[in-house]
C-alpha atoms as a PDB file:
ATOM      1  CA  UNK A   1     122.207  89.386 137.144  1.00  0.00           C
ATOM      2  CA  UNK A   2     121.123  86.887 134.723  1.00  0.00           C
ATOM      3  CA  UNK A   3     123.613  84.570 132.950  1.00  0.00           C
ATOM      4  CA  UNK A   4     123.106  82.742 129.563  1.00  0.00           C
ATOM      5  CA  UNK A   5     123.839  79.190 131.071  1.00  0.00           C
ATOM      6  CA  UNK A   6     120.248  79.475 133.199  1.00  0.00           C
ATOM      7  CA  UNK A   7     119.095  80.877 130.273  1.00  0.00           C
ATOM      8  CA  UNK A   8     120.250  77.700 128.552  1.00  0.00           C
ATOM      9  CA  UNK A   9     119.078  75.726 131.221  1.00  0.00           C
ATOM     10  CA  UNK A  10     115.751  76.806 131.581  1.00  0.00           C
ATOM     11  CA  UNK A  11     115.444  76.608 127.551  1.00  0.00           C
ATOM     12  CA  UNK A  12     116.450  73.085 127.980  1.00  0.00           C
ATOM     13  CA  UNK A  13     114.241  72.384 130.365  1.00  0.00           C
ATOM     14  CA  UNK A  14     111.084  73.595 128.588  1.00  0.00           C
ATOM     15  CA  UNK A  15     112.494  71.527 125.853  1.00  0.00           C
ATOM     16  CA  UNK A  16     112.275  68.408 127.265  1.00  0.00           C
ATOM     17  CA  UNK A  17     108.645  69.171 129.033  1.00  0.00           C
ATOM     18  CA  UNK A  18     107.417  70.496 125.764  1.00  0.00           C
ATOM     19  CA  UNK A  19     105.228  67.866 123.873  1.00  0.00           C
ATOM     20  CA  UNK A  20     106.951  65.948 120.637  1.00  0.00           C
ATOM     21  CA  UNK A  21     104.109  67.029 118.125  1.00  0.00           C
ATOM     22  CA  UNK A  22     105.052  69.634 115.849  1.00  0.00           C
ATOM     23  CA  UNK A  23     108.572  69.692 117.613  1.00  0.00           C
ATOM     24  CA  UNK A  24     110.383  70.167 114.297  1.00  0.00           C
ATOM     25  CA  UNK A  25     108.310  73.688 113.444  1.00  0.00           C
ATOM     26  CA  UNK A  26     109.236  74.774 117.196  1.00  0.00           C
ATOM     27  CA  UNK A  27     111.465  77.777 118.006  1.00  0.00           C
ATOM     28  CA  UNK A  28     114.647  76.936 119.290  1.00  0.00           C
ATOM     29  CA  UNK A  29     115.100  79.025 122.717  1.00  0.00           C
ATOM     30  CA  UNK A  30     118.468  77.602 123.126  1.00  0.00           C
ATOM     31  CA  UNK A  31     120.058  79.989 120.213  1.00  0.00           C
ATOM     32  CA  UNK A  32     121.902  82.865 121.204  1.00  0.00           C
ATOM     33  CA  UNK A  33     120.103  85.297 119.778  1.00  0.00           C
ATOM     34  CA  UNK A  34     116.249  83.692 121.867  1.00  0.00           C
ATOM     35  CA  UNK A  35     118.528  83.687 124.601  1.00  0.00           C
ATOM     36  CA  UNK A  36     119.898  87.539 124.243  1.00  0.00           C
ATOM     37  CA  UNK A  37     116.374  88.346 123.955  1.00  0.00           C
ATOM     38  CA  UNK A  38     115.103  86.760 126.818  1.00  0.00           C
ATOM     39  CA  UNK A  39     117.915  88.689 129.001  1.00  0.00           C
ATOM     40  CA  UNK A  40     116.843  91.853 127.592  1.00  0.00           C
ATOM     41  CA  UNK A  41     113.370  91.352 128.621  1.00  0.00           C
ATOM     42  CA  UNK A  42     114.437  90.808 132.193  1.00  0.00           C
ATOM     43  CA  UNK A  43     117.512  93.367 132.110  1.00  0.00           C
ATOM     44  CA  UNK A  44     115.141  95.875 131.071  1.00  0.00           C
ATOM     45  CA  UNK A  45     111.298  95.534 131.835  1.00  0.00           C
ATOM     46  CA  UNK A  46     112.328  92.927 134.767  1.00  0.00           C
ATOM     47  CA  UNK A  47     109.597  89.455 133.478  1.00  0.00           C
ATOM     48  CA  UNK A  48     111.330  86.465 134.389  1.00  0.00           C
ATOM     49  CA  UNK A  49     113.430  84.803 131.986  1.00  0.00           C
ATOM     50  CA  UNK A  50     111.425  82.042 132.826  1.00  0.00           C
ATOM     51  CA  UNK A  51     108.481  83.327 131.781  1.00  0.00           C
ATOM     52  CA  UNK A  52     109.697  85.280 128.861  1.00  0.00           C
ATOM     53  CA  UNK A  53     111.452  81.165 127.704  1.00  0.00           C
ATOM     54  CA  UNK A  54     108.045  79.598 128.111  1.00  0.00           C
ATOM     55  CA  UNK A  55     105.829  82.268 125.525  1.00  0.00           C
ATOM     56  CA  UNK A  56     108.611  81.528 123.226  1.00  0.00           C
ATOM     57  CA  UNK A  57     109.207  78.201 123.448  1.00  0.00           C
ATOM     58  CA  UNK A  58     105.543  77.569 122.481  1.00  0.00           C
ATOM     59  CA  UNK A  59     106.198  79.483 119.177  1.00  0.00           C
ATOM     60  CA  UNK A  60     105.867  77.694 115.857  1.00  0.00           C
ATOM     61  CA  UNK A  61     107.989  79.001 112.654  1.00  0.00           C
ATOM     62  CA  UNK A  62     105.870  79.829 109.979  1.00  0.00           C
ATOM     63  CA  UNK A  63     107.822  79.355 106.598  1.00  0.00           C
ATOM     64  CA  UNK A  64     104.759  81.041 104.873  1.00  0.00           C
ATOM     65  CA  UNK A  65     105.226  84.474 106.760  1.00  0.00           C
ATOM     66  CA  UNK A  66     108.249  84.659 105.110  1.00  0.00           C
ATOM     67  CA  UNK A  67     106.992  83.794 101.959  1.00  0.00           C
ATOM     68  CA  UNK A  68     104.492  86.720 102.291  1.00  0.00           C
ATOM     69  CA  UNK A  69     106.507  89.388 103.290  1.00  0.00           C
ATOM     70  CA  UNK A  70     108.642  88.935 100.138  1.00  0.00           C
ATOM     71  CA  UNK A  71     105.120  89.694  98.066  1.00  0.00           C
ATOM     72  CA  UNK A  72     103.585  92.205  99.463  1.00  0.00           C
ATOM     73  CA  UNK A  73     100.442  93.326  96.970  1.00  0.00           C
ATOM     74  CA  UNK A  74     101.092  96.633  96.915  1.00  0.00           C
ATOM     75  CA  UNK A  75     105.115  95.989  95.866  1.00  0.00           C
ATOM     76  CA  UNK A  76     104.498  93.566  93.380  1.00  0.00           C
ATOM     77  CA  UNK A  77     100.680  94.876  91.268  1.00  0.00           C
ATOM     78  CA  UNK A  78     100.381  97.850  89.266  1.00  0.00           C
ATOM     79  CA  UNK A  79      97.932 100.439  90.354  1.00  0.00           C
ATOM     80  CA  UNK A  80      95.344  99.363  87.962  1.00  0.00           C
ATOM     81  CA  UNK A  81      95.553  95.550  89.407  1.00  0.00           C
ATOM     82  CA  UNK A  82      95.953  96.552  93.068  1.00  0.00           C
ATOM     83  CA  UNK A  83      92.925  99.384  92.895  1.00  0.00           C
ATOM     84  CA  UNK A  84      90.439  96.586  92.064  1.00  0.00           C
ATOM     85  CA  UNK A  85      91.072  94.229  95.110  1.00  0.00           C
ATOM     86  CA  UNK A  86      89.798  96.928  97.337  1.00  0.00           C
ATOM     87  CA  UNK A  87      86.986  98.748  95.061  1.00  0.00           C
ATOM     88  CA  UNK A  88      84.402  95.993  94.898  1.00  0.00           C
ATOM     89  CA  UNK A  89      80.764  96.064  94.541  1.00  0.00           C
ATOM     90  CA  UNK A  90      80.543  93.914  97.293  1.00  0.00           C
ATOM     91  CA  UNK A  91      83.218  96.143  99.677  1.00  0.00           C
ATOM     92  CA  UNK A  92      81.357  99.565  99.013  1.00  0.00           C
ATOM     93  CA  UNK A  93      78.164  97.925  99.535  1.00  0.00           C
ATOM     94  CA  UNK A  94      79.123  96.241 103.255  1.00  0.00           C
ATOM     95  CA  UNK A  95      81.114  99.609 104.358  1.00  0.00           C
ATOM     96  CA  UNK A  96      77.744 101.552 103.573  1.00  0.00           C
ATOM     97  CA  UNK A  97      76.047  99.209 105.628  1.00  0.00           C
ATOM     98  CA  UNK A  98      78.867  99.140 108.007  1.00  0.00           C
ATOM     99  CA  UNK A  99      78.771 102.878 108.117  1.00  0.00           C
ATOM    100  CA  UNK A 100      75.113 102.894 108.685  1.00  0.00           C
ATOM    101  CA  UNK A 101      75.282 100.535 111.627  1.00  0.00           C
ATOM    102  CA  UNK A 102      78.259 102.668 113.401  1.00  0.00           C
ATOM    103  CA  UNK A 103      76.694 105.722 112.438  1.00  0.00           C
ATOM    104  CA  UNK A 104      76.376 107.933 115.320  1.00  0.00           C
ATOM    105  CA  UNK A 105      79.777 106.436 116.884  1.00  0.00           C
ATOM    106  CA  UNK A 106      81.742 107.433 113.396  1.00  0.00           C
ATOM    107  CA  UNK A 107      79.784 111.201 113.712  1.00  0.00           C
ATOM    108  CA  UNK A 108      80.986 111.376 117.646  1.00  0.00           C
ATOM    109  CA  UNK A 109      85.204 110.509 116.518  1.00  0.00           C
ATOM    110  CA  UNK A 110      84.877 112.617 113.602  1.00  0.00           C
ATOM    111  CA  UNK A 111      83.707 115.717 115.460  1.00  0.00           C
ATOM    112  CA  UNK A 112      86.236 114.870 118.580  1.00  0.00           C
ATOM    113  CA  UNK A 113      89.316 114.629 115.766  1.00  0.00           C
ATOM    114  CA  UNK A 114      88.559 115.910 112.507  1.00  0.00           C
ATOM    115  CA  UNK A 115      89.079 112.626 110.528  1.00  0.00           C
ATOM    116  CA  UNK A 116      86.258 112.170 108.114  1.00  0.00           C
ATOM    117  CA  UNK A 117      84.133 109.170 108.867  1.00  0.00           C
ATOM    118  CA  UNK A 118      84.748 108.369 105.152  1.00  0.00           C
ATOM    119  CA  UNK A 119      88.518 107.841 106.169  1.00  0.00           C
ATOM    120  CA  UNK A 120      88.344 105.604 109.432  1.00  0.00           C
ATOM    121  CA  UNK A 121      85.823 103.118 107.144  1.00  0.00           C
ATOM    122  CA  UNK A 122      87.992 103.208 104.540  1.00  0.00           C
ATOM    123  CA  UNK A 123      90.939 102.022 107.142  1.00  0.00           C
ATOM    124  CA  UNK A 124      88.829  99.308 108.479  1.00  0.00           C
ATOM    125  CA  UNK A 125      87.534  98.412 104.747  1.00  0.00           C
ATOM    126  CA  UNK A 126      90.811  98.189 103.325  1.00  0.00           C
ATOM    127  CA  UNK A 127      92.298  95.752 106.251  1.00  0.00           C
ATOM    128  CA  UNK A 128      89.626  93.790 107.859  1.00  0.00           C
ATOM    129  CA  UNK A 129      86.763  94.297 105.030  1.00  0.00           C
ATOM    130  CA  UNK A 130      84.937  96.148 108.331  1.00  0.00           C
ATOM    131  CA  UNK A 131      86.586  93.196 110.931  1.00  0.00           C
ATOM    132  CA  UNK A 132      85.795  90.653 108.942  1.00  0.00           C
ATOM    133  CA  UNK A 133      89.451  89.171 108.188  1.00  0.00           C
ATOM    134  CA  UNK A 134      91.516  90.060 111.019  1.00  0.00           C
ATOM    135  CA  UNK A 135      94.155  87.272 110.276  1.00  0.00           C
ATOM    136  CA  UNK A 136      94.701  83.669 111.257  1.00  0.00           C
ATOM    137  CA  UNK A 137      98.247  83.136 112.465  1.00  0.00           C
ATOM    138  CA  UNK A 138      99.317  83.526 115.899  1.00  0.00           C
ATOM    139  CA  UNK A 139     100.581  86.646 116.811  1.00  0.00           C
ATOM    140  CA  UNK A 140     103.487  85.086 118.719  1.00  0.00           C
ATOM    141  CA  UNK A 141     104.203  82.686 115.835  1.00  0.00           C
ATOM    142  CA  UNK A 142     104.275  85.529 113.377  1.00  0.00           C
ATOM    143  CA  UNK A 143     106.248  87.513 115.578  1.00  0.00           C
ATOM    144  CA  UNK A 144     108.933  85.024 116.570  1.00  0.00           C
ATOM    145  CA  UNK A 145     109.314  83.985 112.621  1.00  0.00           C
ATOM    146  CA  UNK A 146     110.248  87.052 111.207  1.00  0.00           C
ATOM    147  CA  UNK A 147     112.500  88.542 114.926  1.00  0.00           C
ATOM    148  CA  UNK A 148     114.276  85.104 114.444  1.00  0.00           C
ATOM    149  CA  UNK A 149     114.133  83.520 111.334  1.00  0.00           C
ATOM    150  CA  UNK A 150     113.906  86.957 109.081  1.00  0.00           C
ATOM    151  CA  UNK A 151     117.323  88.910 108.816  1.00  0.00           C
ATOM    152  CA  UNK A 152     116.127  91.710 106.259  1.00  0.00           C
ATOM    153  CA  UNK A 153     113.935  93.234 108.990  1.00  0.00           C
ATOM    154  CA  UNK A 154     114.947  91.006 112.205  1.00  0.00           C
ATOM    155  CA  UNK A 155     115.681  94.011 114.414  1.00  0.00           C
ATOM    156  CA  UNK A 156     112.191  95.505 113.555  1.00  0.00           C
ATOM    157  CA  UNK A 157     110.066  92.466 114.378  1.00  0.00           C
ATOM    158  CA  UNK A 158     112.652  91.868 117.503  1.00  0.00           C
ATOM    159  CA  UNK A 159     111.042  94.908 118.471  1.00  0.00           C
ATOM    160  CA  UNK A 160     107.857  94.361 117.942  1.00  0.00           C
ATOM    161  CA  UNK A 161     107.856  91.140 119.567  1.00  0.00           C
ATOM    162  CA  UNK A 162     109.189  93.180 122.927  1.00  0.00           C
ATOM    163  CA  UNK A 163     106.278  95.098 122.299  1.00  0.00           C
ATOM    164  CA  UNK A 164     103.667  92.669 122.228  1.00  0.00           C
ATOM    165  CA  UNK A 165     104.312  91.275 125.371  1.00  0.00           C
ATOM    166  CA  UNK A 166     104.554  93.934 127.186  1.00  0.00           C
ATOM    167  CA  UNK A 167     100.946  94.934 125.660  1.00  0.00           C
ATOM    168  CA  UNK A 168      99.672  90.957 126.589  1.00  0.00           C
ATOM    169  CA  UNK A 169     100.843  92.369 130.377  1.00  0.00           C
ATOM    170  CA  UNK A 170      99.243  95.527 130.113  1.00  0.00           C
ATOM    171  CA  UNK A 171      96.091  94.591 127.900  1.00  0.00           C
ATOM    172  CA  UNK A 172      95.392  91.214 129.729  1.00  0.00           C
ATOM    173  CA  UNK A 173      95.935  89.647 126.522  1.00  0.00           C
ATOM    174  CA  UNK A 174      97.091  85.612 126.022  1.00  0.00           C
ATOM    175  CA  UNK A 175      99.953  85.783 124.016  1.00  0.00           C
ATOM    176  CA  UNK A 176      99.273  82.089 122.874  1.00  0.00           C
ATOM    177  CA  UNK A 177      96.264  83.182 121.636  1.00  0.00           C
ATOM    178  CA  UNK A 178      96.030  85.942 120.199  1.00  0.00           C
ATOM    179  CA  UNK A 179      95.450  85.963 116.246  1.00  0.00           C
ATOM    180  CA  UNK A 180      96.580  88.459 113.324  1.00  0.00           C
ATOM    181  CA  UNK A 181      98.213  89.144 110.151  1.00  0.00           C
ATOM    182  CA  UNK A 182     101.403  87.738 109.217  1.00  0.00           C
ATOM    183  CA  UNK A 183     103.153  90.594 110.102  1.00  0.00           C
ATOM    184  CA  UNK A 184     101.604  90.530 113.490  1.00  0.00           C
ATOM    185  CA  UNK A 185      99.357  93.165 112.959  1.00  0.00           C
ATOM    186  CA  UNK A 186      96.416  92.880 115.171  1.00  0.00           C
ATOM    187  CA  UNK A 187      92.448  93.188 115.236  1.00  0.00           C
ATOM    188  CA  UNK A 188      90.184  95.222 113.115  1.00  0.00           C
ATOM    189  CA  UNK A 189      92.495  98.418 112.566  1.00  0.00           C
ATOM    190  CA  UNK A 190      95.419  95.736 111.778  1.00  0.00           C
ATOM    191  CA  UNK A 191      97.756  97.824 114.521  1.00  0.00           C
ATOM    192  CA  UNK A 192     101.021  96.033 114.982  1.00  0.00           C
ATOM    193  CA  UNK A 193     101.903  95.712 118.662  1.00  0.00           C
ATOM    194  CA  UNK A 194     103.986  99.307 119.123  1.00  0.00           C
ATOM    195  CA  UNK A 195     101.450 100.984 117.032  1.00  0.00           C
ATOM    196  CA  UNK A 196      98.506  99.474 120.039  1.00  0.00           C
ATOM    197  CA  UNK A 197     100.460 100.533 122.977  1.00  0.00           C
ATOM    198  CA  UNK A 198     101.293 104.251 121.469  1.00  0.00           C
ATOM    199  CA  UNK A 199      98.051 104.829 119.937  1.00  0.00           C
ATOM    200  CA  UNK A 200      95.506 102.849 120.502  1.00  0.00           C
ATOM    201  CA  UNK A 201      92.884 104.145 122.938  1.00  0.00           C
ATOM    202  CA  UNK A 202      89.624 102.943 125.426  1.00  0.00           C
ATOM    203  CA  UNK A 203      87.215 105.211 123.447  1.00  0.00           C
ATOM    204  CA  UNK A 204      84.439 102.994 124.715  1.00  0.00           C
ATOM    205  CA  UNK A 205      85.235 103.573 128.599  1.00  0.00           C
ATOM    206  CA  UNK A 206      85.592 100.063 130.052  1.00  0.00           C
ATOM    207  CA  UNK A 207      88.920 100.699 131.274  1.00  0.00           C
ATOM    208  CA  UNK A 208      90.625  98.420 128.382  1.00  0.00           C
ATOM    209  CA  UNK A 209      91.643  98.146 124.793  1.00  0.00           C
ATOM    210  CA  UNK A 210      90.014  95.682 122.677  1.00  0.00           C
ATOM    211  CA  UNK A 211      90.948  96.475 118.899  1.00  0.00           C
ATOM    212  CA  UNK A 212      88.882  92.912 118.299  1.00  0.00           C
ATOM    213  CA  UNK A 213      85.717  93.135 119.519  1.00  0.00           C
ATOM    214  CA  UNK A 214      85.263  96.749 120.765  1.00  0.00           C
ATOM    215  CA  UNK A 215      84.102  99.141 117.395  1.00  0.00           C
ATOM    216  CA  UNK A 216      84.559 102.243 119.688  1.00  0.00           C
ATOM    217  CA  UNK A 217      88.071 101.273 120.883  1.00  0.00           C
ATOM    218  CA  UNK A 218      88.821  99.978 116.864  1.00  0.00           C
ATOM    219  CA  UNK A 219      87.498 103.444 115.252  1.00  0.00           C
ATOM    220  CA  UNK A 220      88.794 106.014 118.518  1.00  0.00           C
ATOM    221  CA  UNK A 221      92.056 103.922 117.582  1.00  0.00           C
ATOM    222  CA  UNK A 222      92.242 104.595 114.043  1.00  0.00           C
ATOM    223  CA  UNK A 223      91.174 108.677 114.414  1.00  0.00           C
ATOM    224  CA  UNK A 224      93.997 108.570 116.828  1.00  0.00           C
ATOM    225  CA  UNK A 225      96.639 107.297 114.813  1.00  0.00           C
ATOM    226  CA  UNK A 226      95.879 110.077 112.179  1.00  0.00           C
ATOM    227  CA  UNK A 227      95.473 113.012 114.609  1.00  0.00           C
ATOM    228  CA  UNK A 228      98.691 111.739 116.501  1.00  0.00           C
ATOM    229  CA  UNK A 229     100.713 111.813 113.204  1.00  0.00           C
ATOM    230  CA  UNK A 230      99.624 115.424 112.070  1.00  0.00           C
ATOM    231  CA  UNK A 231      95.701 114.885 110.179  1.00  0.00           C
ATOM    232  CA  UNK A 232      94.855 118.627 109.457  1.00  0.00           C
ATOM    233  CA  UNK A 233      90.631 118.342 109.975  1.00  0.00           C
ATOM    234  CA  UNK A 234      89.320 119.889 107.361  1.00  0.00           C
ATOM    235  CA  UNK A 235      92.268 119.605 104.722  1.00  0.00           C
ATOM    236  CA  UNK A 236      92.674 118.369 101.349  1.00  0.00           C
ATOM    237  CA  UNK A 237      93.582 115.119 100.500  1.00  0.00           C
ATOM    238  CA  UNK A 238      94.981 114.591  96.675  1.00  0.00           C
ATOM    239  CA  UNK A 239      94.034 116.491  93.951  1.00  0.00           C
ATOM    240  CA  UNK A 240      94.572 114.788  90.415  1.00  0.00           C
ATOM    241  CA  UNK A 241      97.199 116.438  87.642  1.00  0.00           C
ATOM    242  CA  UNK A 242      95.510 116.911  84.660  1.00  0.00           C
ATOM    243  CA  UNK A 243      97.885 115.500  81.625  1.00  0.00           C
ATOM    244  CA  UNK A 244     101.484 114.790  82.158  1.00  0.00           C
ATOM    245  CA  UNK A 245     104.582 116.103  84.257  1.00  0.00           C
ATOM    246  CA  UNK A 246     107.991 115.606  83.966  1.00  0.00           C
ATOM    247  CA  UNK A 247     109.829 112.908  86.587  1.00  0.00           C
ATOM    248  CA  UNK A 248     111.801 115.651  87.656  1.00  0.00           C
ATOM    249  CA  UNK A 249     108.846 116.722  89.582  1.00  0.00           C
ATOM    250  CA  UNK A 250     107.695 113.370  90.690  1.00  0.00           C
ATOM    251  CA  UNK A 251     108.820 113.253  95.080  1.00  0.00           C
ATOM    252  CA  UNK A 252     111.874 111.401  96.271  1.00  0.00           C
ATOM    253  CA  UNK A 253     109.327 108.649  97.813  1.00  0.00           C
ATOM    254  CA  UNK A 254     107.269 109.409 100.384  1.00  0.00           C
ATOM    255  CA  UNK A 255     108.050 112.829 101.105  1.00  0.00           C
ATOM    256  CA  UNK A 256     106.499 116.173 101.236  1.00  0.00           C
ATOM    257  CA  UNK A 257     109.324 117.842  99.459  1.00  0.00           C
ATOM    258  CA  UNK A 258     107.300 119.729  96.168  1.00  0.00           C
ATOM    259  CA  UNK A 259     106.183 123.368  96.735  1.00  0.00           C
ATOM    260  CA  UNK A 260     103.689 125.592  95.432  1.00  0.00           C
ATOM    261  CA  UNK A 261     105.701 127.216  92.871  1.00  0.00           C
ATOM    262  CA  UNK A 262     106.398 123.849  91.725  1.00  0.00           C
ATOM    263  CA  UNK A 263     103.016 122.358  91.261  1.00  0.00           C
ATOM    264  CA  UNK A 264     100.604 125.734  90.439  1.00  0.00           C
ATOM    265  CA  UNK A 265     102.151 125.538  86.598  1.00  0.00           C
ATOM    266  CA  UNK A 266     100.074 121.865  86.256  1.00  0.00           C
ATOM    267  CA  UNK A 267      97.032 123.312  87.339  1.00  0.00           C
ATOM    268  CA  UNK A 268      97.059 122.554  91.471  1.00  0.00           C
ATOM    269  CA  UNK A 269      96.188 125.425  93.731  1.00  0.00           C
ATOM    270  CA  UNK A 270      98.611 124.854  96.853  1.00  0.00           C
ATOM    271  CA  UNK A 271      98.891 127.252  99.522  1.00  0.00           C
ATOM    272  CA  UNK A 272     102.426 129.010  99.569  1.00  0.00           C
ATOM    273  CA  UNK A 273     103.294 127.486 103.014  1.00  0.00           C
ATOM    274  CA  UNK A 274     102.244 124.093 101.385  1.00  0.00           C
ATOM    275  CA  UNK A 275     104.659 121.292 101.192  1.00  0.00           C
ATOM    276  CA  UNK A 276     102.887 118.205  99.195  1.00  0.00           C
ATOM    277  CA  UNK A 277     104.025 115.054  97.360  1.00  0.00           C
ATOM    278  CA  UNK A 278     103.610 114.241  94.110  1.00  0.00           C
ATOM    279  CA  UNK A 279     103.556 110.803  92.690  1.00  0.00           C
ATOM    280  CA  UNK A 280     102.344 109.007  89.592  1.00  0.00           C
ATOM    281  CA  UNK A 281     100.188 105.787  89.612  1.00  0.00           C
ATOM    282  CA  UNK A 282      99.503 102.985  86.711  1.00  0.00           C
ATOM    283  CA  UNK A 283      96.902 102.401  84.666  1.00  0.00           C
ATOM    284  CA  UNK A 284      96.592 100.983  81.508  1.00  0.00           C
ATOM    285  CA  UNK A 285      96.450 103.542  79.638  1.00  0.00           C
ATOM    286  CA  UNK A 286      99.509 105.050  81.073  1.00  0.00           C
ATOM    287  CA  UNK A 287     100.853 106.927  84.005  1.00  0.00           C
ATOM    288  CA  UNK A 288      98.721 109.219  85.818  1.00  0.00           C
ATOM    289  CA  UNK A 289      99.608 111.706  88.210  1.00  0.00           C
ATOM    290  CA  UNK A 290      98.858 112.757  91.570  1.00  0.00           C
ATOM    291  CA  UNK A 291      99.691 115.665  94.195  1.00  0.00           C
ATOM    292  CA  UNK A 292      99.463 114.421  97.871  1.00  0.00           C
ATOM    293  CA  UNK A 293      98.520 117.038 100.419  1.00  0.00           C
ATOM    294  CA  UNK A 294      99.887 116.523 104.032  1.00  0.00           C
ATOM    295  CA  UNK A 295      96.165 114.389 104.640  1.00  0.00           C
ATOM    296  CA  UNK A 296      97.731 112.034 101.975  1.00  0.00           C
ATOM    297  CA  UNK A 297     101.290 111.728 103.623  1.00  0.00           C
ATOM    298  CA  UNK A 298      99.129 110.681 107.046  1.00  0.00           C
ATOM    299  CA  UNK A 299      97.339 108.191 105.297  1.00  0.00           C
ATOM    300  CA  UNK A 300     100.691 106.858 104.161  1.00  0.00           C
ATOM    301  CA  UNK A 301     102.081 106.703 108.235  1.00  0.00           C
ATOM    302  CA  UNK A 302      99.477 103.757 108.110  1.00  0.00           C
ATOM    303  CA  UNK A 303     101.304 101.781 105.621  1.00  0.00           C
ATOM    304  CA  UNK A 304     104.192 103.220 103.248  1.00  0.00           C
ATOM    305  CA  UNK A 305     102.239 102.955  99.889  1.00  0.00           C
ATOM    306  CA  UNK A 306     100.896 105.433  97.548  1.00  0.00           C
ATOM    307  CA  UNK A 307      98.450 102.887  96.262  1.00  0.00           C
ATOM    308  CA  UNK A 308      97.719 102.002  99.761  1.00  0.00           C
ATOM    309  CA  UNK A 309      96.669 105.547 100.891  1.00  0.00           C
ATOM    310  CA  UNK A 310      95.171 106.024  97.436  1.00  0.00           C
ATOM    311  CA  UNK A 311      93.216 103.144  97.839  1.00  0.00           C
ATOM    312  CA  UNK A 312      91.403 104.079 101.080  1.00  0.00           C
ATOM    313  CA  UNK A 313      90.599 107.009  99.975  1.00  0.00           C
ATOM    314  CA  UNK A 314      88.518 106.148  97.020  1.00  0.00           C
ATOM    315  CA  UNK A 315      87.412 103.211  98.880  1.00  0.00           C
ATOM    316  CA  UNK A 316      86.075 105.839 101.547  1.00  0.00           C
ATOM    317  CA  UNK A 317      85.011 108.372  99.076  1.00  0.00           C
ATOM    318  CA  UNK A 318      82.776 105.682  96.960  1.00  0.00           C
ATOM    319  CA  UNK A 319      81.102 104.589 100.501  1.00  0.00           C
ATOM    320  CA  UNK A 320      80.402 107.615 101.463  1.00  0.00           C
ATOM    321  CA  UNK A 321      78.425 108.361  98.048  1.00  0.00           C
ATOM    322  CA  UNK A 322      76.975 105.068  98.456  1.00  0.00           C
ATOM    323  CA  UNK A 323      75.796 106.117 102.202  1.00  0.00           C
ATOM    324  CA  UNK A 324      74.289 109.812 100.586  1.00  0.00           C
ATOM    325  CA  UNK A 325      72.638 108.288  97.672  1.00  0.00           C
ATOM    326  CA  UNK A 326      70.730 106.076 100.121  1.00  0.00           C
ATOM    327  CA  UNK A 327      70.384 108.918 102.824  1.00  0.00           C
ATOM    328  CA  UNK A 328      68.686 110.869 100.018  1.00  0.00           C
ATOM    329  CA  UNK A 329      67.427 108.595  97.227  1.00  0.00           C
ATOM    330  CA  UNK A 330      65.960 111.772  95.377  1.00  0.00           C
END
C-alpha cells in the first residue's frame, strides 16, 4: 500500500538530485495533487511511484501552453479568416505532391475503409502541413502544464497524461523526449495520447506504432479513427443551402438533431432515415449555410469545429482536383 509520506520522500529526494538550472520552471512533485497522481498510477496500472516521480519531476511548466489554449484559431477567427490559413497555394500544391508520393498506400486504406484518400490528406494537411510541423514542446511538459497548472480542463489532461505513459510503456516511447503540440497531441495525425492507444494502428506490419516517422501507421491511423467513429464509405459529406434559413433551424452545436422534413423545404435531398446538422459559417458577405451529413459529424470527432471539419474538406477536395488536373492535363 503506498503512503503519501514516501511519496513525499521520494519527491524530495529527486528534488535535491535534480540539477539547479531551470529549477524555477520545474514541476513541483511534492503537491498533493503530483502526489495523488503518482499513487494512482501505482494503485492502478502497478509502475513504481518511483518511477512515475522521476518522468514528472523532469517536467518543465510551460506558461505559453496556457496561453494557447485560451486562443484557439478556430474559437477566436471568423470563417472567412480561419478558411485561408489552411487553403494556400502553397498547401494544395505540397498535398498533391504529397498525395502523389503516397499514392498507392492512400488507394490500399481507402479501399480497406472507405475513407476517401482526399479526406486522410486533408487530416494530415490541416495538422502537420503533410508531417511537416508536428510540434515542438515536450509531450510531458505539455501534458504536466495543463493536468497541473490548468483547472478549466485539469481532469482531462490528468487523463491524458495517464495515458501517455502507459503508451511510452507499450510503444517503447521516451517520455522525455517525445515532441508535440501544446495540447500534447502527437506526430503527423496530431493524435493525443488516448486517441494513439484506442485507435491508432501498425498498418505497416513492423509490430509497432510510429505516428512520426511511419506514413502507413500515420494514414492506417487516421482511416481508423473515422471508420471507428461511424464514416459511412461512400456517403455524403455537406451539401451547401442555397440563400438563407431561419436560426430556428440552425443545430444545437454539434449534433445530428435536423431531419429530412426539416431541411428538403431549402433545397437538400436527405434520406428520410437521415439525421444531419446544420450550421452556418462567416464570410464577409454574410452568413452562409451548411447541412452536415453524418461524414461531416465524423470529421468533427477529430476536433469539435465546424470550420475545422469544413476546412479539411475543401482542403481535401481542392487537392484532389489539383492531383486529377495533373493526372489528366487534357
Amino acid at each position: 500500500m503506498i503512503d503519501r509520506l514516501r511519496i513525499r520522500l521520494l519527491a524530495l529526494a529527486l528534488l535535491l538530485a535534480s540539477p539547479l538550472s531551470h529549477a524555477d520552471d520545474r514541476l513541483d512533485t511534492s503537491r498533493d495533487d503530483v502526489g495523488n497522481f503518482v499513487q494512482m498510477m501505482e494503485t492502478t496500472h502497478g509502475i513504481p511511484a518511483a518511477e512515475t516521480l522521476e518522468i514528472l519531476a523532469a517536467a518543465e511548466i510551460q506558461p505559453p501552453i496556457i496561453e494557447a489554449m485560451q486562443r484557439p484559431a478556430e474559437k477566436v477567427k471568423p470563417w472567412y479568416e480561419y478558411r485561408p490559413i489552411f487553403l494556400t497555394e502553397r498547401r494544395i500544391s505540397e498535398g498533391a505532391d504529397f498525395w502523389g508520393k503516397h499514392r498507392q498506400l492512400l488507394e490500399e486504406i481507402s479501399l480497406q475503409t472507405g475513407v476517401p484518400p482526399e479526406i486522410i490528406v486533408g487530416i494530415v494537411g490541416v495538422e502537420t502541413f503533410y508531417g511537416r510541423i508536428t510540434g515542438r514542446y515536450r509531450v510531458i511538459d505539455a501534458l504536466a502544464t495543463l493536468a497541473f497548472d490548468y483547472p478549466p480542463r485539469s481532469r482531462f489532461f490528468t487523463g491524458e497524461l495517464e495515458q501517455f505513459l502507459l503508451l511510452a510503456r507499450e510503444q517503447g516511447i521516451d517520455p522525455l523526449v517525445a515532441t508535440g503540440s501544446y495540447a500534447g497531441a502527437m506526430g503527423g495525425p496530431q493524435f493525443i495520447s488516448s486517441s494513439y492507444r484506442a485507435y491508432a494502428v501498425d498498418a505497416s506490419g513492423d509490430g509497432r506504432v510510429d505516428l512520426w516517422e511511419d506514413w502507413a501507421d500515420i494514414l492506417g491511423s487516421v482511416a481508423n479513427y473515422f471508420t471507428a467513429h461511424g464514416w459511412q464509405s461512400g456517403g455524403r459529406i455537406a451539401t451547401r443551402i442555397e440563400g438563407t434559413v431561419p436560426d430556428s433551424l440552425l443545430s444545437d452545436g454539434l449534433a445530428l438533431d435536423r431531419t429530412a422534413a426539416q431541411v428538403r423545404p431549402y433545397g437538400v435531398d436527405v434520406r428520410d432515415d437521415e439525421t444531419v446538422m446544420v450550421f452556418a459559417l462567416e464570410t464577409e458577405t454574410g452568413p452562409q449555410y451548411w447541412v452536415g451529413h453524418k461524414n461531416f459529424f465524423v470529421i468533427t470527432r477529430y476536433n469539435r469545429s465546424n470550420m475545422y471539419a469544413m476546412a479539411v474538406h475543401d482542403l481535401g477536395l481542392a487537392v484532389r482536383s489539383r492531383v486529377e488536373a495533373a493526372d489528366d492535363p487534357g
